[in-house]
PDB file of N, CA and C in Angstrom:
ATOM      1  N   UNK A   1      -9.884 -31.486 -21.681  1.00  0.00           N
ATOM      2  CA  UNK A   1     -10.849 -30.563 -22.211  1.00  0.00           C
ATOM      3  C   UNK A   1     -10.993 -30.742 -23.723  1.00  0.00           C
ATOM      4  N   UNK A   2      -9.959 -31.167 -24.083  1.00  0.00           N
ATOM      5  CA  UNK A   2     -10.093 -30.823 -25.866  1.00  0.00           C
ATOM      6  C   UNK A   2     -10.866 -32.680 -26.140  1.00  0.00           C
ATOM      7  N   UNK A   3     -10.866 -33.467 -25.358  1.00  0.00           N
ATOM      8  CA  UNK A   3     -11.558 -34.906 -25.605  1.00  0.00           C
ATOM      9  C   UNK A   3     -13.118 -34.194 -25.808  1.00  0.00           C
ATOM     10  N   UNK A   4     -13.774 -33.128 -24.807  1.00  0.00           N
ATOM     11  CA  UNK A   4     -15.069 -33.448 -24.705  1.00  0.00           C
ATOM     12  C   UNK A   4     -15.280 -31.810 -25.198  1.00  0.00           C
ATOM     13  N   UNK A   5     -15.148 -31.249 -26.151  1.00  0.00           N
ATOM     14  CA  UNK A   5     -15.648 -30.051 -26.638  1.00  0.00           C
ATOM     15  C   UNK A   5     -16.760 -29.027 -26.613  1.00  0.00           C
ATOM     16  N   UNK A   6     -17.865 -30.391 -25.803  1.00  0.00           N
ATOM     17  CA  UNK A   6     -19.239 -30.114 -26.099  1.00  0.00           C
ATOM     18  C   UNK A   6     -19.510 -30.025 -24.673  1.00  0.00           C
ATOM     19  N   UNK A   7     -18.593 -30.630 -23.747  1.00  0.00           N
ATOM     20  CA  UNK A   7     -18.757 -30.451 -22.025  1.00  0.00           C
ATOM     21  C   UNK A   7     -19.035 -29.129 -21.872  1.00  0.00           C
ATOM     22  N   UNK A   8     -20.151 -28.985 -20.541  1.00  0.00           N
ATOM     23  CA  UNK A   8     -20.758 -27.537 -20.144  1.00  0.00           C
ATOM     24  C   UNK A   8     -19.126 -27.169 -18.947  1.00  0.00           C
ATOM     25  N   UNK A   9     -19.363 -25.796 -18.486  1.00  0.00           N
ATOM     26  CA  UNK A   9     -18.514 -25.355 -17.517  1.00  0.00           C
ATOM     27  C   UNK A   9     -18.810 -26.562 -16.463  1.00  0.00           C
ATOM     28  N   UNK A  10     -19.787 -26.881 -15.727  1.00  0.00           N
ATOM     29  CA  UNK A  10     -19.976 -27.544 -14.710  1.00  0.00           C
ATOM     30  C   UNK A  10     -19.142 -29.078 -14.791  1.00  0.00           C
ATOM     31  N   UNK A  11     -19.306 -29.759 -15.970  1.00  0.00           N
ATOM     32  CA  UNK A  11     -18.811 -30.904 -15.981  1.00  0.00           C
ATOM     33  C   UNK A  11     -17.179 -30.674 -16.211  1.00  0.00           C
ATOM     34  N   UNK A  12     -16.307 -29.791 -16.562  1.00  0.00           N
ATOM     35  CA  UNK A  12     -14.936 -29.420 -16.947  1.00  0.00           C
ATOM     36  C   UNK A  12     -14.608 -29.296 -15.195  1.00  0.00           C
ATOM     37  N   UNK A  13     -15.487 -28.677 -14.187  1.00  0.00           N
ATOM     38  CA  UNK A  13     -15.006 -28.275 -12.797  1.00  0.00           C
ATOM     39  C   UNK A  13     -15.060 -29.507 -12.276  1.00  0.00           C
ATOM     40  N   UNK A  14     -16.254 -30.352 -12.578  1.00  0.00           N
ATOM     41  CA  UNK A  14     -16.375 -31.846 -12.261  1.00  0.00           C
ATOM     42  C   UNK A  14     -15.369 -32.482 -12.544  1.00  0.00           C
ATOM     43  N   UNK A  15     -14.844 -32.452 -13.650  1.00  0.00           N
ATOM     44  CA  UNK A  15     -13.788 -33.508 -14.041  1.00  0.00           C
ATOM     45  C   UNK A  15     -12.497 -33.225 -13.298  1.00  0.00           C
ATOM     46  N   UNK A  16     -12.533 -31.785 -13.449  1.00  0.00           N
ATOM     47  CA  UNK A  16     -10.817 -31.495 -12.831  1.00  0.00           C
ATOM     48  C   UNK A  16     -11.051 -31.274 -11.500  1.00  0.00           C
ATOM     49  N   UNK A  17     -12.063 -31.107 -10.158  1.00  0.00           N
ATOM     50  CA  UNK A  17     -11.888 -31.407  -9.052  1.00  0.00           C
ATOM     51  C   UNK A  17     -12.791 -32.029  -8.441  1.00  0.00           C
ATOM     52  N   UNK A  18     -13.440 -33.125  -9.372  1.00  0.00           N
ATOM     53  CA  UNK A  18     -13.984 -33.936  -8.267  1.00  0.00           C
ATOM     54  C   UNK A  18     -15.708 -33.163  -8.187  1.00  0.00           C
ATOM     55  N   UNK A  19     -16.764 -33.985  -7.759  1.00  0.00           N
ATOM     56  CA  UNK A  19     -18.282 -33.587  -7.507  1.00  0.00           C
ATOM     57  C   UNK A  19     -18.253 -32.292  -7.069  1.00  0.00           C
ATOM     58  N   UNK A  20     -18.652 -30.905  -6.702  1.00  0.00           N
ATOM     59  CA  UNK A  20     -19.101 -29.780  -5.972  1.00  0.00           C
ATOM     60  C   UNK A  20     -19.915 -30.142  -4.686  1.00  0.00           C
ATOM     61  N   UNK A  21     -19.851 -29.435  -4.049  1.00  0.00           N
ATOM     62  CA  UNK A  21     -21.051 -29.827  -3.242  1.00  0.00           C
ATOM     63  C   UNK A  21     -21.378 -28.004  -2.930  1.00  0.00           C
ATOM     64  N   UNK A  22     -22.676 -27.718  -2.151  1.00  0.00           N
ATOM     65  CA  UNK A  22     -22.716 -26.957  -1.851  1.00  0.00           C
ATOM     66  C   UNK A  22     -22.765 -26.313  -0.698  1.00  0.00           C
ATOM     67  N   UNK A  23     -22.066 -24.673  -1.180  1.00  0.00           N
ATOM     68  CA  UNK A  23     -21.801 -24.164   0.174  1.00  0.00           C
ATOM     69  C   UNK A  23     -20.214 -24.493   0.298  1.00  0.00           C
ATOM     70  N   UNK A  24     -19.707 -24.920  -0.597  1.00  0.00           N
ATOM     71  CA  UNK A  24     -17.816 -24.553  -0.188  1.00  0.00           C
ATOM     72  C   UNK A  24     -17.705 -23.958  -2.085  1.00  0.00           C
ATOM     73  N   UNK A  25     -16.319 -23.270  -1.685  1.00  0.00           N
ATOM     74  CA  UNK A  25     -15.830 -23.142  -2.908  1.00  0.00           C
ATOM     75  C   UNK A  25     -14.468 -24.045  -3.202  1.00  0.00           C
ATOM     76  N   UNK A  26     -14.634 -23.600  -4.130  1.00  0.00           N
ATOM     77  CA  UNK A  26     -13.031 -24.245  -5.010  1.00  0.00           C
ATOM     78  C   UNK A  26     -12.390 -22.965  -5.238  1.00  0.00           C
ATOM     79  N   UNK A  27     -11.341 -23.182  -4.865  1.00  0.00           N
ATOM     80  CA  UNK A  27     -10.014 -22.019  -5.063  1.00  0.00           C
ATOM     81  C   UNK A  27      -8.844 -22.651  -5.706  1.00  0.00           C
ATOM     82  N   UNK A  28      -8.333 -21.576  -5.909  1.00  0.00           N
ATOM     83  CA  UNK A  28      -6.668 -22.247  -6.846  1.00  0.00           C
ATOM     84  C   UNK A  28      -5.477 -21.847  -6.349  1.00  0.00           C
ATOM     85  N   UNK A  29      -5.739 -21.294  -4.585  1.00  0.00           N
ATOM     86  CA  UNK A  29      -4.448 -20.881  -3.934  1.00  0.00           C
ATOM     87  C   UNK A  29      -4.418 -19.545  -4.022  1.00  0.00           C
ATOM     88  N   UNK A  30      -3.982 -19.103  -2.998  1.00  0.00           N
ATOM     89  CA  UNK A  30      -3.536 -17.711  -2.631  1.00  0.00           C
ATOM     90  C   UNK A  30      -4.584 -16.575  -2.987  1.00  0.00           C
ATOM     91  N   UNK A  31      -5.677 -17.331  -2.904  1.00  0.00           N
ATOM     92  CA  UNK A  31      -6.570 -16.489  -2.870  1.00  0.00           C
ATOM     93  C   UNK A  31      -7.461 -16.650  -1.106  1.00  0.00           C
ATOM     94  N   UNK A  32      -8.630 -15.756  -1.215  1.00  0.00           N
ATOM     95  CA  UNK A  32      -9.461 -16.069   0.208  1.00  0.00           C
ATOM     96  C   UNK A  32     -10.038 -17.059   0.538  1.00  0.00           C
ATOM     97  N   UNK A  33      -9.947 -17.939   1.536  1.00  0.00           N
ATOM     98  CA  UNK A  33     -10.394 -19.008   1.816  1.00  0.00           C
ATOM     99  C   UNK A  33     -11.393 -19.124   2.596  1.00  0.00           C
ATOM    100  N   UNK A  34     -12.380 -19.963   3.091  1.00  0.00           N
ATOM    101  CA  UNK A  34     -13.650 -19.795   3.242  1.00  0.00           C
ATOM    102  C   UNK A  34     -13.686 -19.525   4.893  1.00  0.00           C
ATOM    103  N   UNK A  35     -12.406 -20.017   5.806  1.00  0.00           N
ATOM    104  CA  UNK A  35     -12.328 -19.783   7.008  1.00  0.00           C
ATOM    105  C   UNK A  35     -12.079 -18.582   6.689  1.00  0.00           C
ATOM    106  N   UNK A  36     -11.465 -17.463   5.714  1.00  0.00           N
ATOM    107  CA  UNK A  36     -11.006 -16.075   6.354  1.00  0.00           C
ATOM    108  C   UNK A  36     -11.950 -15.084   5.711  1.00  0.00           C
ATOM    109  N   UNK A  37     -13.533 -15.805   5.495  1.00  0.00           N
ATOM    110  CA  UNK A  37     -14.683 -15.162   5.408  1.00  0.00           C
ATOM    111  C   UNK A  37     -15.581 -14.855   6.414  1.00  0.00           C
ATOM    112  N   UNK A  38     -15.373 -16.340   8.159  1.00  0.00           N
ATOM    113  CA  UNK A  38     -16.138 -15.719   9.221  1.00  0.00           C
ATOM    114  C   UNK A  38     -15.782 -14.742   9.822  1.00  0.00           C
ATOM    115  N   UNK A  39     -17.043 -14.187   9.879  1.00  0.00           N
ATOM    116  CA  UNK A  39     -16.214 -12.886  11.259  1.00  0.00           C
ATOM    117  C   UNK A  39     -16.389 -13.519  12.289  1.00  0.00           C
ATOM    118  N   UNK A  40     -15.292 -12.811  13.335  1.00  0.00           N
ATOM    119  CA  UNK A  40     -14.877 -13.026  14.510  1.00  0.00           C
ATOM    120  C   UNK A  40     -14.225 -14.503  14.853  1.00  0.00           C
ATOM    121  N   UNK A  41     -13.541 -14.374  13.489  1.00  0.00           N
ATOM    122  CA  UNK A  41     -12.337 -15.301  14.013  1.00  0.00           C
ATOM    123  C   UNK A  41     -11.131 -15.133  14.453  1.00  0.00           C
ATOM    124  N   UNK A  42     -10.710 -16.101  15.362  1.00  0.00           N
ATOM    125  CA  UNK A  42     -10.073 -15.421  16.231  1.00  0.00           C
ATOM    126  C   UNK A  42      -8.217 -14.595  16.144  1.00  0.00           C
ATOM    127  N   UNK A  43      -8.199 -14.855  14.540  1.00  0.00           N
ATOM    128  CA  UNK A  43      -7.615 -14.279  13.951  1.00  0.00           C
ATOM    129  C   UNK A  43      -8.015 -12.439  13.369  1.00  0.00           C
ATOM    130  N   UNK A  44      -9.353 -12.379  13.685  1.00  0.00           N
ATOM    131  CA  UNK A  44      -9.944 -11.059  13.648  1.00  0.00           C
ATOM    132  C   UNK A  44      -9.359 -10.067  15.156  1.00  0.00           C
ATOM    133  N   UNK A  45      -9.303 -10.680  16.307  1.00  0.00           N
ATOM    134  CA  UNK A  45      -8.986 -10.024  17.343  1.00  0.00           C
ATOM    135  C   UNK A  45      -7.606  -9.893  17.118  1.00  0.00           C
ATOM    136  N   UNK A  46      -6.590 -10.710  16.882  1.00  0.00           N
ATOM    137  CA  UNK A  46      -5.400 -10.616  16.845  1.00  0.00           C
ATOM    138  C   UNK A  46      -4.599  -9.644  16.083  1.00  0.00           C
ATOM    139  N   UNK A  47      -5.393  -9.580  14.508  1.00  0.00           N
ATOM    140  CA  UNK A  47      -5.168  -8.918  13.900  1.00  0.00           C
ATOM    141  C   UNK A  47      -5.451  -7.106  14.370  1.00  0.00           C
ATOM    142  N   UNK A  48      -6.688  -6.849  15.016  1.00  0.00           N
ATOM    143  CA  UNK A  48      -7.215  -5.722  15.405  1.00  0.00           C
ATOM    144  C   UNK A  48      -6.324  -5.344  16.584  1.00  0.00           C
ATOM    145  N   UNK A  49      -6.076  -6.054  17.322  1.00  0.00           N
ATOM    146  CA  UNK A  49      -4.766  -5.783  18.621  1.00  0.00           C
ATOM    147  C   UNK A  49      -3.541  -5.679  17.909  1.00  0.00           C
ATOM    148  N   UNK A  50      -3.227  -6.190  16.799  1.00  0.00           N
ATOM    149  CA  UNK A  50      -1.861  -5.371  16.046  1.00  0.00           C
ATOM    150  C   UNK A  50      -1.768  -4.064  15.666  1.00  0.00           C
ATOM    151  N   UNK A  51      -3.229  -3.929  14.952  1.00  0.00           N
ATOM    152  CA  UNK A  51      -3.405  -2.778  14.242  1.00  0.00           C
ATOM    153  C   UNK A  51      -3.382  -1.820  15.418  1.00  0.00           C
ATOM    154  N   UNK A  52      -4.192  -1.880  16.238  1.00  0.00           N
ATOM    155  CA  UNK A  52      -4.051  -0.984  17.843  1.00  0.00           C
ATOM    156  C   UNK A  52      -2.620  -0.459  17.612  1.00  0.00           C
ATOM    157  N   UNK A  53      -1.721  -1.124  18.130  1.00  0.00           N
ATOM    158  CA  UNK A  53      -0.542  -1.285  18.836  1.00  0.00           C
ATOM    159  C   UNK A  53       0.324  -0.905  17.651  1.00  0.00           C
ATOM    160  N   UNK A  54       0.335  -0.807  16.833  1.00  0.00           N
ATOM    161  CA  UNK A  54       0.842  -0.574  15.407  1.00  0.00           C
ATOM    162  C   UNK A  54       0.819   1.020  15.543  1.00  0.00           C
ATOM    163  N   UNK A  55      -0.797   1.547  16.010  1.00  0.00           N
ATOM    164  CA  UNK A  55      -1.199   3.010  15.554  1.00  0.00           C
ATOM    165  C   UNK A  55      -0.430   3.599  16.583  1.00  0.00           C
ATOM    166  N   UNK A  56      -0.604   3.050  17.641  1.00  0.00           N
ATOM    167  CA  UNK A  56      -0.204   3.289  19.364  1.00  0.00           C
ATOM    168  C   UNK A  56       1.263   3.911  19.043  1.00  0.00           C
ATOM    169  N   UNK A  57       2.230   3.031  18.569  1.00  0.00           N
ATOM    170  CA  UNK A  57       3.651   3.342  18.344  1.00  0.00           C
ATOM    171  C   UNK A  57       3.903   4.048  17.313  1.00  0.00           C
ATOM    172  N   UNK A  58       2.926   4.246  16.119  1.00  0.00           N
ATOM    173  CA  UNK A  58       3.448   5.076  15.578  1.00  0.00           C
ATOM    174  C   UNK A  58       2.742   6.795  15.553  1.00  0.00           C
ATOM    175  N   UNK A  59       2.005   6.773  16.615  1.00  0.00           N
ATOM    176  CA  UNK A  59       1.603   8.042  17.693  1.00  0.00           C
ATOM    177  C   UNK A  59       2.544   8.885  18.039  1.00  0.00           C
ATOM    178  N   UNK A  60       3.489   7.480  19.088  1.00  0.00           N
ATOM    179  CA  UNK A  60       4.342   7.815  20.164  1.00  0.00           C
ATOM    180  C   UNK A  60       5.810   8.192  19.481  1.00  0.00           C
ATOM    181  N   UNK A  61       5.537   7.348  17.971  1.00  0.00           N
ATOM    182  CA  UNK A  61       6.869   7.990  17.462  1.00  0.00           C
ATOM    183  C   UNK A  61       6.802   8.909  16.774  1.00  0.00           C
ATOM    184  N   UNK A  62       5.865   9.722  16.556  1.00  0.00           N
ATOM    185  CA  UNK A  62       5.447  11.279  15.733  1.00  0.00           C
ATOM    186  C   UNK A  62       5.311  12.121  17.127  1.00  0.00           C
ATOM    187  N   UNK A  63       5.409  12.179  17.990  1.00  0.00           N
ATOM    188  CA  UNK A  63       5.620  12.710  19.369  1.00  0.00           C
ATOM    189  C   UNK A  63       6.751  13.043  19.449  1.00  0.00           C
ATOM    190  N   UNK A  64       7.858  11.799  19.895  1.00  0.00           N
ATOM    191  CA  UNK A  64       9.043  11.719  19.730  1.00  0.00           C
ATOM    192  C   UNK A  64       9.871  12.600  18.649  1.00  0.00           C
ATOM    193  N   UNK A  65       9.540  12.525  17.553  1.00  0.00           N
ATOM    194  CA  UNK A  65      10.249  13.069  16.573  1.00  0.00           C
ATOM    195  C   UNK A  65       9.643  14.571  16.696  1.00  0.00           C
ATOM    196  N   UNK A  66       8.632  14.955  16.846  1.00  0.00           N
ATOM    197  CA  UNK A  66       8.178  16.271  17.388  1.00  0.00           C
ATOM    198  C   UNK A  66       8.746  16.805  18.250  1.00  0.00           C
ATOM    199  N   UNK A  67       9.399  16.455  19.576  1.00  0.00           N
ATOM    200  CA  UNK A  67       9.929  16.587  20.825  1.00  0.00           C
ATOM    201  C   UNK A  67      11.180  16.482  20.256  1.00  0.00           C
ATOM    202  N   UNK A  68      12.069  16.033  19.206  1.00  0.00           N
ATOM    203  CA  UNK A  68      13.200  16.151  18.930  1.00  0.00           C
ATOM    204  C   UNK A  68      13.039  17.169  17.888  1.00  0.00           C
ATOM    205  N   UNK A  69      12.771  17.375  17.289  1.00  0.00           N
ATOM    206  CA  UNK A  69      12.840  18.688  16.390  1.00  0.00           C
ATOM    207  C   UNK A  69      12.333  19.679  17.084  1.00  0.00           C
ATOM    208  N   UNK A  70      11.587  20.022  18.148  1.00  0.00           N
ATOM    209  CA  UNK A  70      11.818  21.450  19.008  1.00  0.00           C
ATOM    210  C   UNK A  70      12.675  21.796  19.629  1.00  0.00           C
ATOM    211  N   UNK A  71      13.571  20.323  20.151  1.00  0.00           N
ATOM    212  CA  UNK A  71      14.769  21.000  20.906  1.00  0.00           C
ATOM    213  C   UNK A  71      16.073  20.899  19.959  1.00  0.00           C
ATOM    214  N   UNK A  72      15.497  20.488  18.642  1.00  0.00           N
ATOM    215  CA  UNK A  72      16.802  20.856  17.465  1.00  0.00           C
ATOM    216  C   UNK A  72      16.472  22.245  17.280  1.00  0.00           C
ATOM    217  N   UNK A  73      15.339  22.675  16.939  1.00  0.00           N
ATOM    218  CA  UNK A  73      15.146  24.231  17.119  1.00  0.00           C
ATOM    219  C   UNK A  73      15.757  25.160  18.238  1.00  0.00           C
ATOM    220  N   UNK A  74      15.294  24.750  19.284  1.00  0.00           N
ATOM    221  CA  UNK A  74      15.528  25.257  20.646  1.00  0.00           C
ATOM    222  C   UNK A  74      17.585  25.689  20.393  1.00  0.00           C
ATOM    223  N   UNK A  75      17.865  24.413  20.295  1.00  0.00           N
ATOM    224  CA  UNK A  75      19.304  24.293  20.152  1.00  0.00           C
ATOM    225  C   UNK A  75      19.936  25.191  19.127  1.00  0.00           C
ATOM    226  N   UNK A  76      19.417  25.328  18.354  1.00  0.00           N
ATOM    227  CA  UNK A  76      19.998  26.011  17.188  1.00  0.00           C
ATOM    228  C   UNK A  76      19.574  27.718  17.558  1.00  0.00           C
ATOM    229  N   UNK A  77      18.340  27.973  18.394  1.00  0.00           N
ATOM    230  CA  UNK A  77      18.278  29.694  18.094  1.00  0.00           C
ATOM    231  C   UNK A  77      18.944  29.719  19.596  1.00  0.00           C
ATOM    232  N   UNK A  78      19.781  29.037  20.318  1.00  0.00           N
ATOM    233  CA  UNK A  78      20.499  29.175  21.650  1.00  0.00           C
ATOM    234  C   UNK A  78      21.926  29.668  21.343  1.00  0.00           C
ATOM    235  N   UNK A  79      22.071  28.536  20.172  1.00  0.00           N
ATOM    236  CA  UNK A  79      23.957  28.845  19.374  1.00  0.00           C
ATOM    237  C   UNK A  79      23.565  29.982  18.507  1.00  0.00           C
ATOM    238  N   UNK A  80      22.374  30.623  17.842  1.00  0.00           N
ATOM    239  CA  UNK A  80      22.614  32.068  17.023  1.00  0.00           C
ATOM    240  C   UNK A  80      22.508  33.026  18.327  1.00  0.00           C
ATOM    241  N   UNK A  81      22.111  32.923  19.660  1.00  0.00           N
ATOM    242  CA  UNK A  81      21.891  33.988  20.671  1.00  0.00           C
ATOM    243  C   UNK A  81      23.285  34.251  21.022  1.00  0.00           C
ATOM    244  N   UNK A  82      23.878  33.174  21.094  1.00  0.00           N
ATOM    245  CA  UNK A  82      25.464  33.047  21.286  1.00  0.00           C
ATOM    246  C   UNK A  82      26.375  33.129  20.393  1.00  0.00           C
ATOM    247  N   UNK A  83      26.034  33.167  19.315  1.00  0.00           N
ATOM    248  CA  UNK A  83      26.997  33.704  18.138  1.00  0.00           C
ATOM    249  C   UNK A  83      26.611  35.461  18.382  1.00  0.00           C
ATOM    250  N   UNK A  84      25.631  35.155  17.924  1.00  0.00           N
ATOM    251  CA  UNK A  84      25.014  37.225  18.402  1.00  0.00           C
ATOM    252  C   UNK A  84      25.811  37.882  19.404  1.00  0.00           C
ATOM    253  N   UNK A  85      25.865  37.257  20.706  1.00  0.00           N
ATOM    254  CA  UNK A  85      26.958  38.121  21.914  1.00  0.00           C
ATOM    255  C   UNK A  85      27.790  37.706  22.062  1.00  0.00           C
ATOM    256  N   UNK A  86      28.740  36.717  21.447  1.00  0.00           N
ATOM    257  CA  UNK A  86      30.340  37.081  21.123  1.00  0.00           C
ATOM    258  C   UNK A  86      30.357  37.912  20.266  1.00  0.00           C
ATOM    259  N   UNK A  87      30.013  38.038  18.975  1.00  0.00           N
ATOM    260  CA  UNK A  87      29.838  39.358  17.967  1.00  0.00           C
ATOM    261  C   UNK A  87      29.931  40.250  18.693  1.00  0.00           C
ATOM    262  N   UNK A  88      28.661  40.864  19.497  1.00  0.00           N
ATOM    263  CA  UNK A  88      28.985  41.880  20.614  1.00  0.00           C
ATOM    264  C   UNK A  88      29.846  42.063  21.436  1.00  0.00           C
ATOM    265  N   UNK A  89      30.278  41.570  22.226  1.00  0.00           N
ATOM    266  CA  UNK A  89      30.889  41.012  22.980  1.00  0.00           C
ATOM    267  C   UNK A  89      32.544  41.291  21.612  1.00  0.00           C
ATOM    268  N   UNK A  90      32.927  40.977  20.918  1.00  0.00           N
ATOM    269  CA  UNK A  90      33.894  41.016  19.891  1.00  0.00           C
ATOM    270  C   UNK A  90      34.160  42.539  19.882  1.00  0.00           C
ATOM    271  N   UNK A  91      33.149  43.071  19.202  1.00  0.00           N
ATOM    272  CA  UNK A  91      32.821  44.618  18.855  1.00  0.00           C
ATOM    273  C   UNK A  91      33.595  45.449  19.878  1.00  0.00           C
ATOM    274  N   UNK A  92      32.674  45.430  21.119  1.00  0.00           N
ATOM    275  CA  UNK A  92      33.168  46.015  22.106  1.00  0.00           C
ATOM    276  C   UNK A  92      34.703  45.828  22.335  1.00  0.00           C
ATOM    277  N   UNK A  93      35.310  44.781  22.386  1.00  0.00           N
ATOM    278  CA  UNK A  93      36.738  44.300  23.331  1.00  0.00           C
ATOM    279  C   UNK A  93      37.843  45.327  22.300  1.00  0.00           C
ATOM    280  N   UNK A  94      37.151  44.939  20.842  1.00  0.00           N
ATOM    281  CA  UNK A  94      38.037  45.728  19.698  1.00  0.00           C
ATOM    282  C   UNK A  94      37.744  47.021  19.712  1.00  0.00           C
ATOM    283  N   UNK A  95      36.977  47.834  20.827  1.00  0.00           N
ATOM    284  CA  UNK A  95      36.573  49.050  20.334  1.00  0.00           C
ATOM    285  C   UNK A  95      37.414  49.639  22.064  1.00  0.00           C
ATOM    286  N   UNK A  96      37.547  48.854  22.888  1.00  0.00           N
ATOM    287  CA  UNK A  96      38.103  49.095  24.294  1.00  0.00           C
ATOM    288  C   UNK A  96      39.800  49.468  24.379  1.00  0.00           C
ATOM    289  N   UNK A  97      40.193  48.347  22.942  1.00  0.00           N
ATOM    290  CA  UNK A  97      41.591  48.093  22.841  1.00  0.00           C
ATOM    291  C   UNK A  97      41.696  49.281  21.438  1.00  0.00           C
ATOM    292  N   UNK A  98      41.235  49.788  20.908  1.00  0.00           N
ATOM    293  CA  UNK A  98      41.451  50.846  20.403  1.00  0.00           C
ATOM    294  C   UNK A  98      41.665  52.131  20.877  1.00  0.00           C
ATOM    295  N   UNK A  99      40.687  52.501  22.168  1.00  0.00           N
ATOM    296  CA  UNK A  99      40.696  53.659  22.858  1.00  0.00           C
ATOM    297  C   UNK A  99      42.058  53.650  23.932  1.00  0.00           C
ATOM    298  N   UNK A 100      42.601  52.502  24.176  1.00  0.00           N
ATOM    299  CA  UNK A 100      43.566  52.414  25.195  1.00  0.00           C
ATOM    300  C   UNK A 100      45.228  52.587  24.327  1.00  0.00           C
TER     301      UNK A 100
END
């Protein structure tokens, strides 16, 4: 670049890759490439059947974890019903063995 100062953009792309032609691009890697511009390639279905199946499981696992935290609930106001009537259950036995 610094030989030809006066070179336009076009002839600097010329020099460093070669004629253009048209209708493709030039890329510099890791960017989008001109196959992953058609639609319905068949990397488009594959991808869309992941995404499915992706949403699918993580449905089934917000379900799951729903269905486990009601019966962590469930579980927990079963052991305060049962803490509650031994308490009672306590009260009384100490109030039976007093009168006797």
């Amino acid at each position: 670049m610094e030989d030809a100062p006066n070179s336009s953009h076009y002839d600097l792309v010329v020099k460093c890759f070669g004629e253009q032609n048209h209708g493709h691009m030039t890329c510099f890697g890791g960017a989008v490439k001109p196959k992953d511009l058609k639609v319905g390639s068949s990397k488009d279905g594959e991808l869309d059947s992941r995404l499915r199946r992706s949403e699918e499981e993580k449905v089934a696992m917000r379900k799951r974890i729903e269905e486990l935290e009601a019966a962590e609930r469930e579980r927990e106001r079963t052991e305060q019903v049962k803490a509650q009537v031994v308490a009672m259950l306590g009260v009384r036995s100490s109030k039976k063995r007093r009168s006797t």
